[in-house]
Each structure stands twice: as C-alpha cells, then as structure tokens.
PDB file of N, CA and C in Angstrom:
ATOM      1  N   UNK A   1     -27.642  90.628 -19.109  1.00  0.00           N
ATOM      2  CA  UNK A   1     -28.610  90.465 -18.057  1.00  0.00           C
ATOM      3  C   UNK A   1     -29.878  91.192 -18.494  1.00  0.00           C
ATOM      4  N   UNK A   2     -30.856  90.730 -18.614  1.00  0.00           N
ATOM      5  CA  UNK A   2     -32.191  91.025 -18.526  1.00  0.00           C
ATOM      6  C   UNK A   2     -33.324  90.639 -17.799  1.00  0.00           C
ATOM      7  N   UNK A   3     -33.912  91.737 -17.107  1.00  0.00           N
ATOM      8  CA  UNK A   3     -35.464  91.559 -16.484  1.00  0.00           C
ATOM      9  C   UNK A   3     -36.694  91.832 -17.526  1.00  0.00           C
ATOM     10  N   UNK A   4     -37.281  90.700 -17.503  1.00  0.00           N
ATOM     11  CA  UNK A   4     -39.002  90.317 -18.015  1.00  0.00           C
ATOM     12  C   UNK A   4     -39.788  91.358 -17.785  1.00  0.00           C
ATOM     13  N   UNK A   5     -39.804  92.120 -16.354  1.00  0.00           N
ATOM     14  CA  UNK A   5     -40.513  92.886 -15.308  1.00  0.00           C
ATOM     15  C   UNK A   5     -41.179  92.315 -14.492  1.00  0.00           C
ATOM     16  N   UNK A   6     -42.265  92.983 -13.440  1.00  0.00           N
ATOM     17  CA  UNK A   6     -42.653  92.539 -12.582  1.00  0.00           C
ATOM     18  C   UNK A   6     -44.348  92.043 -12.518  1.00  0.00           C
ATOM     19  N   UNK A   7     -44.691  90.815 -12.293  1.00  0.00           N
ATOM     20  CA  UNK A   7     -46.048  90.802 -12.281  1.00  0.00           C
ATOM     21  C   UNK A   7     -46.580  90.468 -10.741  1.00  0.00           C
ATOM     22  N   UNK A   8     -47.017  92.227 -10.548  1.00  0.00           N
ATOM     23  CA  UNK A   8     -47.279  92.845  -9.152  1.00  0.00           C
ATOM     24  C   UNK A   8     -48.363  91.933  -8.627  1.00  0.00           C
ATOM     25  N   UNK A   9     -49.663  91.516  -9.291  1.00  0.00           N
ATOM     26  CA  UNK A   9     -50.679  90.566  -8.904  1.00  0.00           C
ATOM     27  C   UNK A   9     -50.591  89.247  -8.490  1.00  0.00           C
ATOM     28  N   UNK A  10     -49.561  88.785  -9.437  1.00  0.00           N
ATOM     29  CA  UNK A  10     -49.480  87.194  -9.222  1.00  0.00           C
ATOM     30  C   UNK A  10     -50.596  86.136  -9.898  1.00  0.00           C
ATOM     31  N   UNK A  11     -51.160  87.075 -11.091  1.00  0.00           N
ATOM     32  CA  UNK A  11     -52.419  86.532 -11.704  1.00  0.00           C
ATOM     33  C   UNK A  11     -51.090  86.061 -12.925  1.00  0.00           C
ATOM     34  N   UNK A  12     -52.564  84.933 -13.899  1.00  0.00           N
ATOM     35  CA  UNK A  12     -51.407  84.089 -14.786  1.00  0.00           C
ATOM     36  C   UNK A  12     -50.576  82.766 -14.337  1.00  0.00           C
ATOM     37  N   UNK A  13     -50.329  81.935 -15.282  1.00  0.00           N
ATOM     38  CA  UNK A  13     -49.813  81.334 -15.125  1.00  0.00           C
ATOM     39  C   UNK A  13     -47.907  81.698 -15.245  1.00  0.00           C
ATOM     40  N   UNK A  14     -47.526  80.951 -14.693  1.00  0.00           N
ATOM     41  CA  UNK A  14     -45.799  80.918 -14.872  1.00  0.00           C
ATOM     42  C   UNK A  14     -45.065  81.585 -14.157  1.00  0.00           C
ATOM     43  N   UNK A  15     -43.600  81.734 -13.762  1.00  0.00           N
ATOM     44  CA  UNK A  15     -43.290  82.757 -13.258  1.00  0.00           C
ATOM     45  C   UNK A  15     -43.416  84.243 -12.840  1.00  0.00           C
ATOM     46  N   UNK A  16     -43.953  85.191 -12.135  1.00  0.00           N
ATOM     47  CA  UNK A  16     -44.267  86.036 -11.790  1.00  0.00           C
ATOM     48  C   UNK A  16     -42.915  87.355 -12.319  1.00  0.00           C
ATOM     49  N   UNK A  17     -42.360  87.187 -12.113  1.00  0.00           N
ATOM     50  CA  UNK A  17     -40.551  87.806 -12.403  1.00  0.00           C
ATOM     51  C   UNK A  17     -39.520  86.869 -12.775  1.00  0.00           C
ATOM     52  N   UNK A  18     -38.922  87.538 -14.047  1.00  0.00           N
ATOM     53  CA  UNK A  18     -37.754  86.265 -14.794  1.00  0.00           C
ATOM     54  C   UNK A  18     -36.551  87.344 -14.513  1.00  0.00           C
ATOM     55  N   UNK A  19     -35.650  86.914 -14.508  1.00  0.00           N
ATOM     56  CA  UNK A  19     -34.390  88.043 -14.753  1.00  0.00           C
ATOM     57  C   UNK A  19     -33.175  86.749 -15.654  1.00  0.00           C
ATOM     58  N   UNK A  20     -33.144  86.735 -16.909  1.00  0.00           N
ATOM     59  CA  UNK A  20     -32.155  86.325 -17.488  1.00  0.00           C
ATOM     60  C   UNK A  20     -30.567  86.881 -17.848  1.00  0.00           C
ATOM     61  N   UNK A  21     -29.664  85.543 -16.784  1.00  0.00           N
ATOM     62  CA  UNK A  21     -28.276  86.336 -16.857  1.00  0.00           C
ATOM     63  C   UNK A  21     -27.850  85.408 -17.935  1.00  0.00           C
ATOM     64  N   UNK A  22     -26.777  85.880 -19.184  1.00  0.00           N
ATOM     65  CA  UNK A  22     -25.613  85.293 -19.973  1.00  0.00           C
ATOM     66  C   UNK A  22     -24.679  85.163 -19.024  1.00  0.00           C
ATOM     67  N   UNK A  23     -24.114  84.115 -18.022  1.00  0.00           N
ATOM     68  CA  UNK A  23     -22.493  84.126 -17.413  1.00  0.00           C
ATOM     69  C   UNK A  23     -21.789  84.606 -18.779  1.00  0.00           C
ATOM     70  N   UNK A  24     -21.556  83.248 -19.690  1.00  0.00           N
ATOM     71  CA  UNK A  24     -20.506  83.910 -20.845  1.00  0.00           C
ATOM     72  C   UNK A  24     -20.193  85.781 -21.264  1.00  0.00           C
ATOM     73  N   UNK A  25     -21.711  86.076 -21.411  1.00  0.00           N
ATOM     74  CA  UNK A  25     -21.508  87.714 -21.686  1.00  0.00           C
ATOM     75  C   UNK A  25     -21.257  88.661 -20.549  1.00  0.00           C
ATOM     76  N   UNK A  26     -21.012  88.280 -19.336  1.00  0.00           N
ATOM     77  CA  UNK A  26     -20.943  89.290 -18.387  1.00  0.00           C
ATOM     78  C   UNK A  26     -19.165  89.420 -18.488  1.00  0.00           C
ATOM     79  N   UNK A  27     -19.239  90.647 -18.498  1.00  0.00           N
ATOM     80  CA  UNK A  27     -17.476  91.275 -18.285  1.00  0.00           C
ATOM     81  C   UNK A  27     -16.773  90.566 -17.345  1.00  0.00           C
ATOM     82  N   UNK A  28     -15.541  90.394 -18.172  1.00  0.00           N
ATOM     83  CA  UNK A  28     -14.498  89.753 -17.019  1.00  0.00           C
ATOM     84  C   UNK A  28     -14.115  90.134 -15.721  1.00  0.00           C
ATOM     85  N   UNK A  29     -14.505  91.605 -15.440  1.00  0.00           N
ATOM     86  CA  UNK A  29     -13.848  91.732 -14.281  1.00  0.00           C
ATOM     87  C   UNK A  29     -15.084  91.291 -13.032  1.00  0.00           C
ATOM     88  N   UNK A  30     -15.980  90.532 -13.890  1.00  0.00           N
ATOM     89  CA  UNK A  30     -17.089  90.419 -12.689  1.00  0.00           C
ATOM     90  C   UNK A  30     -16.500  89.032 -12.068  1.00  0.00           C
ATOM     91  N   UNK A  31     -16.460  88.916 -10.505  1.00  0.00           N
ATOM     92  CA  UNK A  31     -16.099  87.695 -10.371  1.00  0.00           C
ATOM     93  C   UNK A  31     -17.049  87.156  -9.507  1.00  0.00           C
ATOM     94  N   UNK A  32     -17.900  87.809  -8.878  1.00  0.00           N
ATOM     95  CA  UNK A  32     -19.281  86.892  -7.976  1.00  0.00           C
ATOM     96  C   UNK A  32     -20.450  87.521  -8.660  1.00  0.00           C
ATOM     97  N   UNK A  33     -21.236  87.072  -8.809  1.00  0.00           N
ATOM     98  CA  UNK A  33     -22.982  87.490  -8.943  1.00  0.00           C
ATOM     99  C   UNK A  33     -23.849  86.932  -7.628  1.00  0.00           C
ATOM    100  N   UNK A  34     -24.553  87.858  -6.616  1.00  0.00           N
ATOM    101  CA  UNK A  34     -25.491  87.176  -5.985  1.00  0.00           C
ATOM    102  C   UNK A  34     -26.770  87.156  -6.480  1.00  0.00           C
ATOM    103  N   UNK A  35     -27.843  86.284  -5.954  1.00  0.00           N
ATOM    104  CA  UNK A  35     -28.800  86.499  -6.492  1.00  0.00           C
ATOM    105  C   UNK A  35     -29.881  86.486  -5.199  1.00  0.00           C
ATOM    106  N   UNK A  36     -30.725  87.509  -5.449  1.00  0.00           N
ATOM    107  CA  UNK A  36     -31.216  87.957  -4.342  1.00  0.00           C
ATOM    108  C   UNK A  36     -32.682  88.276  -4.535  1.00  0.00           C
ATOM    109  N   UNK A  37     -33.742  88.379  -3.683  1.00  0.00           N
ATOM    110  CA  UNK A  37     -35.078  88.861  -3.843  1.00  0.00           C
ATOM    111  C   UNK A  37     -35.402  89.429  -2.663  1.00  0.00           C
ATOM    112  N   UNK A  38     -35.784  90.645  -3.022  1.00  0.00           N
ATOM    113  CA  UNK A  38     -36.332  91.475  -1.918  1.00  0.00           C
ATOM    114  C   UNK A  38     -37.635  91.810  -2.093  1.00  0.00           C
ATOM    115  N   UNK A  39     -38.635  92.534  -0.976  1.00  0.00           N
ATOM    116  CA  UNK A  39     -39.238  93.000  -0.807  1.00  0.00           C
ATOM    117  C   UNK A  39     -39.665  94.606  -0.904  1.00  0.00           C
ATOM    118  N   UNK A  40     -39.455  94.908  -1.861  1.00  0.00           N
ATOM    119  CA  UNK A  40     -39.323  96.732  -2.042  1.00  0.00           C
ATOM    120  C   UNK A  40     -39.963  97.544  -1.130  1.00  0.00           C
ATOM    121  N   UNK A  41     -41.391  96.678  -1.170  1.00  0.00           N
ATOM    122  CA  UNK A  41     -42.415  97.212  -0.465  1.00  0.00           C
ATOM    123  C   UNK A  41     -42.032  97.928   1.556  1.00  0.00           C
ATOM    124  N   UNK A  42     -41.184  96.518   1.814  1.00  0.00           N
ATOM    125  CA  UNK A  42     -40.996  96.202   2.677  1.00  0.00           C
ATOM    126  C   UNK A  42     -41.523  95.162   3.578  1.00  0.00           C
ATOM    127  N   UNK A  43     -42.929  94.655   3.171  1.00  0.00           N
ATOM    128  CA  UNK A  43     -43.612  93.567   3.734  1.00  0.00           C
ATOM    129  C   UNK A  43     -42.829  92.411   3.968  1.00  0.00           C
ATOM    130  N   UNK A  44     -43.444  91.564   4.820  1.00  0.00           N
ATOM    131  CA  UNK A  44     -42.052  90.162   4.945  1.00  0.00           C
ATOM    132  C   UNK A  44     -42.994  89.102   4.117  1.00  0.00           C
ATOM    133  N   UNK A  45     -41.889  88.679   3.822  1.00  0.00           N
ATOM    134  CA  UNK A  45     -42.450  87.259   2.776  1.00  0.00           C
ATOM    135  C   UNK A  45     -43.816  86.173   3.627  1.00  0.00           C
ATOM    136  N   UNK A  46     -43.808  86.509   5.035  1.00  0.00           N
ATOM    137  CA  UNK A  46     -44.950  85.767   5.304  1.00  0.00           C
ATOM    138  C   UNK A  46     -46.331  86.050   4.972  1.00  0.00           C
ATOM    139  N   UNK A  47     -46.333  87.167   4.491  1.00  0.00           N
ATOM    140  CA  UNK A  47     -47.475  87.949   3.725  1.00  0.00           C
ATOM    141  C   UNK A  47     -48.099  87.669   2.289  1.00  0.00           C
ATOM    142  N   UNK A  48     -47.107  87.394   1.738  1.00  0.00           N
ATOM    143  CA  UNK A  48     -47.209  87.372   0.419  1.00  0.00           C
ATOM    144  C   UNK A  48     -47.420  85.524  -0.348  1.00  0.00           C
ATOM    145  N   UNK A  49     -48.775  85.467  -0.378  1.00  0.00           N
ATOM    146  CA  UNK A  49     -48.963  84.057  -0.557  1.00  0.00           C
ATOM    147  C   UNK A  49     -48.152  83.016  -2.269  1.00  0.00           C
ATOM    148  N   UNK A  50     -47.886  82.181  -1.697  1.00  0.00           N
ATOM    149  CA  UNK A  50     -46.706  81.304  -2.597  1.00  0.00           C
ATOM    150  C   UNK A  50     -45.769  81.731  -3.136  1.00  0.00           C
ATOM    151  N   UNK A  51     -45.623  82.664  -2.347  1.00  0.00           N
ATOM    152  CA  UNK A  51     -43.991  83.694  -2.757  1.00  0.00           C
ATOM    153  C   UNK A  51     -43.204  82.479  -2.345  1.00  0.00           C
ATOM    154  N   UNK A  52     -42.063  82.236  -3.719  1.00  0.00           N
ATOM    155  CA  UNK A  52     -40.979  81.236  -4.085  1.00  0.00           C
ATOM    156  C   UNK A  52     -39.975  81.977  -4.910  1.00  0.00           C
ATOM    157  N   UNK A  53     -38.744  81.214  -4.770  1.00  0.00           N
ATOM    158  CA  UNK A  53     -38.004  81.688  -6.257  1.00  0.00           C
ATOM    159  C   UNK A  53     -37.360  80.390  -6.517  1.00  0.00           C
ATOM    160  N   UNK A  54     -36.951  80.428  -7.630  1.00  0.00           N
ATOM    161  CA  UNK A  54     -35.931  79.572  -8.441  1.00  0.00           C
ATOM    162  C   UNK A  54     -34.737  79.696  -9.289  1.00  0.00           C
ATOM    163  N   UNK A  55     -33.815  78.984  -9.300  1.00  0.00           N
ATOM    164  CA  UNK A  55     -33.024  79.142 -10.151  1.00  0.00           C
ATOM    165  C   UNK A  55     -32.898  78.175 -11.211  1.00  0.00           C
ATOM    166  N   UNK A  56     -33.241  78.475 -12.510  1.00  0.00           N
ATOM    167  CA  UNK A  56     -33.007  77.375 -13.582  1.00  0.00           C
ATOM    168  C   UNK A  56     -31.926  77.803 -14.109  1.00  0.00           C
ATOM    169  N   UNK A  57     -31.044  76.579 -14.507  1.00  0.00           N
ATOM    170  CA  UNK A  57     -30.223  76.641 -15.891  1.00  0.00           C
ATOM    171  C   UNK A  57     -30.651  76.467 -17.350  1.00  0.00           C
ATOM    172  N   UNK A  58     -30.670  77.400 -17.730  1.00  0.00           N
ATOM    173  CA  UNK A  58     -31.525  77.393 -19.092  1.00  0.00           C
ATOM    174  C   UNK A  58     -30.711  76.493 -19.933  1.00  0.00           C
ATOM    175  N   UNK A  59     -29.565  76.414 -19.981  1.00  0.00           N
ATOM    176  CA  UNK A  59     -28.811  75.721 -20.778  1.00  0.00           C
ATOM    177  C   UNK A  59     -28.686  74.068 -20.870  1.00  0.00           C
ATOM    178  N   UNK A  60     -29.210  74.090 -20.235  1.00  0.00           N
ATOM    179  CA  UNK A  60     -29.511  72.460 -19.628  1.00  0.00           C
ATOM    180  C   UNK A  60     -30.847  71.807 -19.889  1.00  0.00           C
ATOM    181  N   UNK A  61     -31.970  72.445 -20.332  1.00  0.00           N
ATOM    182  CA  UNK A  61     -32.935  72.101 -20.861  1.00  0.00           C
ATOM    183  C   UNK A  61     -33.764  72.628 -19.152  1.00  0.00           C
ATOM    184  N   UNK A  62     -33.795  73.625 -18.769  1.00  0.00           N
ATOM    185  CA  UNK A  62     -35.068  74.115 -17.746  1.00  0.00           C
ATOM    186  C   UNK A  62     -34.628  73.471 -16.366  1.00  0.00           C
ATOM    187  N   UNK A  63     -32.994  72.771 -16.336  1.00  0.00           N
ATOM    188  CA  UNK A  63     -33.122  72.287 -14.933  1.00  0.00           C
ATOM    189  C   UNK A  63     -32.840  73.131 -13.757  1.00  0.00           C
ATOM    190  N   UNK A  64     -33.568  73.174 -12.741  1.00  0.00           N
ATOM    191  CA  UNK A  64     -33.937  73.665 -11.526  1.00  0.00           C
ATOM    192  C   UNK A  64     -32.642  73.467 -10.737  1.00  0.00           C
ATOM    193  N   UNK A  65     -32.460  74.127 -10.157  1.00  0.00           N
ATOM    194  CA  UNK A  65     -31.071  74.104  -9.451  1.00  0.00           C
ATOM    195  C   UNK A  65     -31.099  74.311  -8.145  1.00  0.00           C
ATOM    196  N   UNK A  66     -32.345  74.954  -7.914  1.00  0.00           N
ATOM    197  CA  UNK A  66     -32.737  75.885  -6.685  1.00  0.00           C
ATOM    198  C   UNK A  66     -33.618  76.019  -6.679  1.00  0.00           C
ATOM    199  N   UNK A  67     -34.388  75.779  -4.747  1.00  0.00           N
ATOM    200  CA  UNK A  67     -36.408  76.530  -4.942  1.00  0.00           C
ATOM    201  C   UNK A  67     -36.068  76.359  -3.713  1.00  0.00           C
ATOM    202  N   UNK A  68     -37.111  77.549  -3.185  1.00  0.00           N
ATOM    203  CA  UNK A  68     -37.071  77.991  -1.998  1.00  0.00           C
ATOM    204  C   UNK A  68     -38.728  78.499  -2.016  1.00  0.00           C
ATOM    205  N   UNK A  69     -39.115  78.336  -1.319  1.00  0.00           N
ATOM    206  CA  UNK A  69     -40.442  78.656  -0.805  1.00  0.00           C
ATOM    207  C   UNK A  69     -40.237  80.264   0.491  1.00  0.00           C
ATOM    208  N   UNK A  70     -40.383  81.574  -0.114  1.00  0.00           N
ATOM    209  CA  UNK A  70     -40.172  82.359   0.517  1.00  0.00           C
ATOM    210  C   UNK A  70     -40.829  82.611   2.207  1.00  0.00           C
ATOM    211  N   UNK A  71     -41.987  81.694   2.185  1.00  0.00           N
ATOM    212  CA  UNK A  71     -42.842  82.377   3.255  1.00  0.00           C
ATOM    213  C   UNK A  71     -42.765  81.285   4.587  1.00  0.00           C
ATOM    214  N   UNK A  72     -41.633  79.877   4.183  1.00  0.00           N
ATOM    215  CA  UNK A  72     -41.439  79.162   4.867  1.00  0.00           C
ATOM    216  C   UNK A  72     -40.170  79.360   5.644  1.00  0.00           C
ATOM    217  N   UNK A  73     -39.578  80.378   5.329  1.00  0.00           N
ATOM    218  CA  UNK A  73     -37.866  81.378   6.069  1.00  0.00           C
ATOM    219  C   UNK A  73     -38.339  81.932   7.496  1.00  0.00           C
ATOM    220  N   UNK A  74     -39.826  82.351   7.616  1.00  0.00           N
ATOM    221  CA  UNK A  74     -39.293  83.390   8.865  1.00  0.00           C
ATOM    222  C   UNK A  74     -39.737  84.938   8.522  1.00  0.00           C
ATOM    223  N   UNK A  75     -40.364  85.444   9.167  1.00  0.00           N
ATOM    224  CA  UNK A  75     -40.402  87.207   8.656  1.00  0.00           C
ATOM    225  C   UNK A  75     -39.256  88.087   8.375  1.00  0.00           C
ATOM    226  N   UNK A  76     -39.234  88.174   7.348  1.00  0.00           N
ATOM    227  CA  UNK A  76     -37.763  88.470   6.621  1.00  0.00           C
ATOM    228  C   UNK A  76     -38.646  89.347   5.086  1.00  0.00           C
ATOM    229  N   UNK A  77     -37.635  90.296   5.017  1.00  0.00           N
ATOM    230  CA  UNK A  77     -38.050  90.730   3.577  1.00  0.00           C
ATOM    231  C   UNK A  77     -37.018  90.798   2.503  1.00  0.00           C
ATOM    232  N   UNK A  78     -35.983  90.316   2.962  1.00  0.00           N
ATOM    233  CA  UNK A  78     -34.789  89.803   1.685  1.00  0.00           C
ATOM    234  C   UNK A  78     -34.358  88.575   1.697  1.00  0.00           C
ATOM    235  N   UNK A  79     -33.844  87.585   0.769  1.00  0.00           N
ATOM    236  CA  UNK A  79     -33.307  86.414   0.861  1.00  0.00           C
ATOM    237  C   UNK A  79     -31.986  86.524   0.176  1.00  0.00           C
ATOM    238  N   UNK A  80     -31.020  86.206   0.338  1.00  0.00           N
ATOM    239  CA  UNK A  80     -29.181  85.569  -0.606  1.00  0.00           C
ATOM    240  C   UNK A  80     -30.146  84.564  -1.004  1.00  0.00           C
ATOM    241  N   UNK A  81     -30.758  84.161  -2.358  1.00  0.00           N
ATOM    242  CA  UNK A  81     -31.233  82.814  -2.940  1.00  0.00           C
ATOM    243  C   UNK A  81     -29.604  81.800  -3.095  1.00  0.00           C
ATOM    244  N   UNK A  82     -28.873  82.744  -3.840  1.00  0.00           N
ATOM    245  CA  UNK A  82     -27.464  82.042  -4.219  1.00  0.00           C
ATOM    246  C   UNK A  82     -26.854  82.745  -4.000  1.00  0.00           C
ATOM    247  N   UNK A  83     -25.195  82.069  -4.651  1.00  0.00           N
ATOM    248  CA  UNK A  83     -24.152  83.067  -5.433  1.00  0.00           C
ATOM    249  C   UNK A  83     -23.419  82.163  -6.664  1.00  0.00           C
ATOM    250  N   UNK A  84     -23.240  83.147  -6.923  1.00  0.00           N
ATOM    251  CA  UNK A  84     -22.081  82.060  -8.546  1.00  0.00           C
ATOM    252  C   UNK A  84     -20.460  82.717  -8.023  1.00  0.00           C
ATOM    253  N   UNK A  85     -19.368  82.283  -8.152  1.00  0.00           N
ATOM    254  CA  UNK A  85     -18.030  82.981  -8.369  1.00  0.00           C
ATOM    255  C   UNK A  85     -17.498  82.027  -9.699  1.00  0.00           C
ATOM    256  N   UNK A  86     -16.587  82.960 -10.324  1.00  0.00           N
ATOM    257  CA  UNK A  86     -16.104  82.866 -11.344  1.00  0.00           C
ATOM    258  C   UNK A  86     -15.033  82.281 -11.329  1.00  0.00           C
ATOM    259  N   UNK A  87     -14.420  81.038 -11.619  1.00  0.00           N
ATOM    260  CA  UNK A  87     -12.980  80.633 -11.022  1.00  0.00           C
ATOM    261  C   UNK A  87     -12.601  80.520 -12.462  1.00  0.00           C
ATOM    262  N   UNK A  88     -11.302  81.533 -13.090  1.00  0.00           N
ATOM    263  CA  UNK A  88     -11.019  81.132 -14.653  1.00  0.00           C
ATOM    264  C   UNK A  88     -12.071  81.101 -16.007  1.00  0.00           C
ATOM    265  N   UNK A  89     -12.617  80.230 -16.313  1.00  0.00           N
ATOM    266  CA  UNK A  89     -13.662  80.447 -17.238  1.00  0.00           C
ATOM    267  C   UNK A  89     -14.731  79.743 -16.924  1.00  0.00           C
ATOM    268  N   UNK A  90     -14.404  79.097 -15.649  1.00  0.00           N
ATOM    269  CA  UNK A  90     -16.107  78.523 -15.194  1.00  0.00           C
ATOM    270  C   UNK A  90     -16.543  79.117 -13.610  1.00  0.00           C
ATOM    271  N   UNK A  91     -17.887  79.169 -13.659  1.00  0.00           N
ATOM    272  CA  UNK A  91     -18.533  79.745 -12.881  1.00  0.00           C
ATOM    273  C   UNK A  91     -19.102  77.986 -11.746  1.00  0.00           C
ATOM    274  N   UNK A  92     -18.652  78.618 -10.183  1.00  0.00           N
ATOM    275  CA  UNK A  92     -19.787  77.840  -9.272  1.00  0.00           C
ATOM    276  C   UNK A  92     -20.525  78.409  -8.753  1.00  0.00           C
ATOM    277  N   UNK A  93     -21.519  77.627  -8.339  1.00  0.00           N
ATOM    278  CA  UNK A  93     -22.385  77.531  -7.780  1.00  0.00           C
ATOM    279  C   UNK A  93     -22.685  77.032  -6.435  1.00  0.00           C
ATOM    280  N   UNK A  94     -23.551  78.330  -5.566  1.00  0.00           N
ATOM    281  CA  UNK A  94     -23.717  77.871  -4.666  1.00  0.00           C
ATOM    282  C   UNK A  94     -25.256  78.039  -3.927  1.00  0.00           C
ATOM    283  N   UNK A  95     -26.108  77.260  -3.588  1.00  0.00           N
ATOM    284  CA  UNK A  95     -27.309  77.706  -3.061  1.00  0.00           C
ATOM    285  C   UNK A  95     -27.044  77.787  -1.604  1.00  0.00           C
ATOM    286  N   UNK A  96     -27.449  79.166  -1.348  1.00  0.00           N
ATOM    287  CA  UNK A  96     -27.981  79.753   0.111  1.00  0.00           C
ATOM    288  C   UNK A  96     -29.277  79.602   0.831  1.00  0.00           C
ATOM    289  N   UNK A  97     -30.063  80.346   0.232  1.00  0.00           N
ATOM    290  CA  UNK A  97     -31.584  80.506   0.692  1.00  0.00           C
ATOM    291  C   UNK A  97     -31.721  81.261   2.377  1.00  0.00           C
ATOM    292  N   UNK A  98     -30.654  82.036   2.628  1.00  0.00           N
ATOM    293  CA  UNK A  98     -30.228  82.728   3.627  1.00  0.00           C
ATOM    294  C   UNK A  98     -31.143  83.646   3.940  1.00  0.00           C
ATOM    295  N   UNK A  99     -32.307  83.968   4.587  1.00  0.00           N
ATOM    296  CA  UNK A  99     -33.128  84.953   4.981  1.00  0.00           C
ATOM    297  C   UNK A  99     -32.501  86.319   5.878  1.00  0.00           C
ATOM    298  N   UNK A 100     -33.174  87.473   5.718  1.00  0.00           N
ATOM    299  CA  UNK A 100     -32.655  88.642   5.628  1.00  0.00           C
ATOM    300  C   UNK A 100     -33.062  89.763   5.907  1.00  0.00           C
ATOM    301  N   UNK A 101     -32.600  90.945   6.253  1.00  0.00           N
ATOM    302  CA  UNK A 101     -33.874  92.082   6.424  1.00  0.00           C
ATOM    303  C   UNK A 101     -33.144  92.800   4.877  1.00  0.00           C
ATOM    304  N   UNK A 102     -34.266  93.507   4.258  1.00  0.00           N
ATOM    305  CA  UNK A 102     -33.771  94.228   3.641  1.00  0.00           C
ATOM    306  C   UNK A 102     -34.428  94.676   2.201  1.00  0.00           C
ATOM    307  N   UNK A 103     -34.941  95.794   1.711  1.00  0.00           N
ATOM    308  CA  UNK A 103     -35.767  96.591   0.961  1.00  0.00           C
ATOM    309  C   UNK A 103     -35.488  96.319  -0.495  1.00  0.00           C
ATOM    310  N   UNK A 104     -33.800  96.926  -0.578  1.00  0.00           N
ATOM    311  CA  UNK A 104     -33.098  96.352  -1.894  1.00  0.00           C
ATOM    312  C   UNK A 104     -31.561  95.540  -1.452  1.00  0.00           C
ATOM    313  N   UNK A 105     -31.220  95.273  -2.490  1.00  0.00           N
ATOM    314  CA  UNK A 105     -29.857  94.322  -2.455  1.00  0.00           C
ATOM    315  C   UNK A 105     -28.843  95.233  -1.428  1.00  0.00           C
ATOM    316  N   UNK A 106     -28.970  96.819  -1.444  1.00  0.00           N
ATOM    317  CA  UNK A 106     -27.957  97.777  -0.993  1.00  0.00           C
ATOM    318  C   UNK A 106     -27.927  97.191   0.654  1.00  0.00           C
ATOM    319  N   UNK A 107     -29.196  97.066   0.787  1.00  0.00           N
ATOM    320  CA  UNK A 107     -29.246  96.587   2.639  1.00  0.00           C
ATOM    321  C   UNK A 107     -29.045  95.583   2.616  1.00  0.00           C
ATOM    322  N   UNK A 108     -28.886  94.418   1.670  1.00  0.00           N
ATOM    323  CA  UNK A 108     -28.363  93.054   2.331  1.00  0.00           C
ATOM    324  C   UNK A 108     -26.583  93.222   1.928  1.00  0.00           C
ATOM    325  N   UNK A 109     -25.893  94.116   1.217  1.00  0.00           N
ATOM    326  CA  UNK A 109     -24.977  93.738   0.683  1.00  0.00           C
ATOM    327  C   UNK A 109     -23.702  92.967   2.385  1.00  0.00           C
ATOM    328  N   UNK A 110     -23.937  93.363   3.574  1.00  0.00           N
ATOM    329  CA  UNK A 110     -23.536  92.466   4.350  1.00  0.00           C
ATOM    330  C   UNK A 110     -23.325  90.880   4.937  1.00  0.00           C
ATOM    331  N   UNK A 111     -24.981  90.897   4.475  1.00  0.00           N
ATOM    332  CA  UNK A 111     -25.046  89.279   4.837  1.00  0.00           C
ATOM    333  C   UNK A 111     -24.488  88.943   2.904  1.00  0.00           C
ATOM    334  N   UNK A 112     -24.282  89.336   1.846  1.00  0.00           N
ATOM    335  CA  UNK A 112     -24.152  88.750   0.996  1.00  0.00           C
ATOM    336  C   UNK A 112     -22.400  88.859   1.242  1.00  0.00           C
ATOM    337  N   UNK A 113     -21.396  89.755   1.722  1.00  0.00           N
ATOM    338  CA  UNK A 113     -20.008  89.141   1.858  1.00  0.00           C
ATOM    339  C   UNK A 113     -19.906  88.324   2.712  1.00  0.00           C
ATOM    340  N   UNK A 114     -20.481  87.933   4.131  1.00  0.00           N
ATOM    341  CA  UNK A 114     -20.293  86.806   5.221  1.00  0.00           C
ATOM    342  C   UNK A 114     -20.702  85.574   4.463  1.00  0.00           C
ATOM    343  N   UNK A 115     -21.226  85.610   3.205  1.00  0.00           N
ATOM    344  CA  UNK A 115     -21.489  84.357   3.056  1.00  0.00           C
ATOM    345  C   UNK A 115     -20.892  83.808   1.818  1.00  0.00           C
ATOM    346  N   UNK A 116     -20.430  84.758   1.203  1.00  0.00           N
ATOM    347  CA  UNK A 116     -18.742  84.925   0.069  1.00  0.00           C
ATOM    348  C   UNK A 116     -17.489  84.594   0.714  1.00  0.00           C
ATOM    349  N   UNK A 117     -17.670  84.814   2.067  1.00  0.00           N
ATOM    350  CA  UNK A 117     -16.406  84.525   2.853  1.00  0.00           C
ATOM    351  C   UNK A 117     -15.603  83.172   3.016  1.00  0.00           C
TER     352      UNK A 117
END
C-alpha cells in the first residue's frame, strides 16, 4: 500500500490524492479493506469544490469501478467509498458511497462494520 500524498490546493491537473493498494501483496490475515475519505480538517464535503473520489482497477487498463461526487452526499465529512473482502484467493467488491461524520477512519470505524454486516 502506498500514498502519492496530498495535494492540499487542488491546483494541477489529475488526481489530487492516489493511494495505491497491491490486493496480491497484502498479508493473509487481512480479510476486508475499507476504503474511505475523510475530512481531517473537519469541514463537510459541501465546502470543498469538486471534491470526488474514485476507484480504479489498475490492472485492467484504468477501469473505473467507482465515482462519487463528494459534495452531492449531504454535509458529512467522511464517506465508506467501498469495501473489498477476501473470499480464498479472490477479493470482492463492493461500492458504498455511504456518507458519514467523521475526522479519520477511527470515527467511522462503526458505520464501516454495519455495512460489512
């Protein structure tokens, strides 16, 4: 797993924040990954103009799997974008786009088991 870092302005072209996961390289005993975007700041996504996220499969040649337009949820400062679970040696997929309160992942980790459930 690797993060790009953060581009706080939103100047530039392209994604603003990348975070690249290997499924294959993540340890076996991992069996869900959520994927989540918060607001550190705390501001709600209605603030923050063309705040989106996505999920591509890189492996697939760039296909999009997932987009969510953050500022069209609701005043909220966390989203569940997804989750993956691990069944054996393949991973599913599931898109959420579940809006949320919450600073870092630690404050959503609730709404992220009700929706593992």
């Amino acid at each position: 797993m690797r993060h790009r870092g953060d581009n706080m302005t939103g100047e530039g072209d392209g994604d603003d924040e990348v975070i690249d996961v290997n499924l294959n390289a993540l340890p076996s005993n991992v069996a869900f990954l959520a994927v989540t975007v918060n607001s550190f700041r705390g501001q709600t996504f209605n603030e923050v103009e063309n705040a989106f996220c996505r999920v591509v499969n890189t492996t697939s040649g760039q296909q999009e799997v997932c987009h969510y337009k953050l500022n069209e949820q609701g005043p909220h400062s966390g989203i569940l974008i997804a989750s993956l679970a691990r069944q054996g040696g393949d991973w599913s997929f599931t898109a959420h786009g579940l809006p949320c309160q919450g600073r870092t992942v630690e404050d959503m980790i609730p709404v992220i088991k009700n929706a593992l459930v």
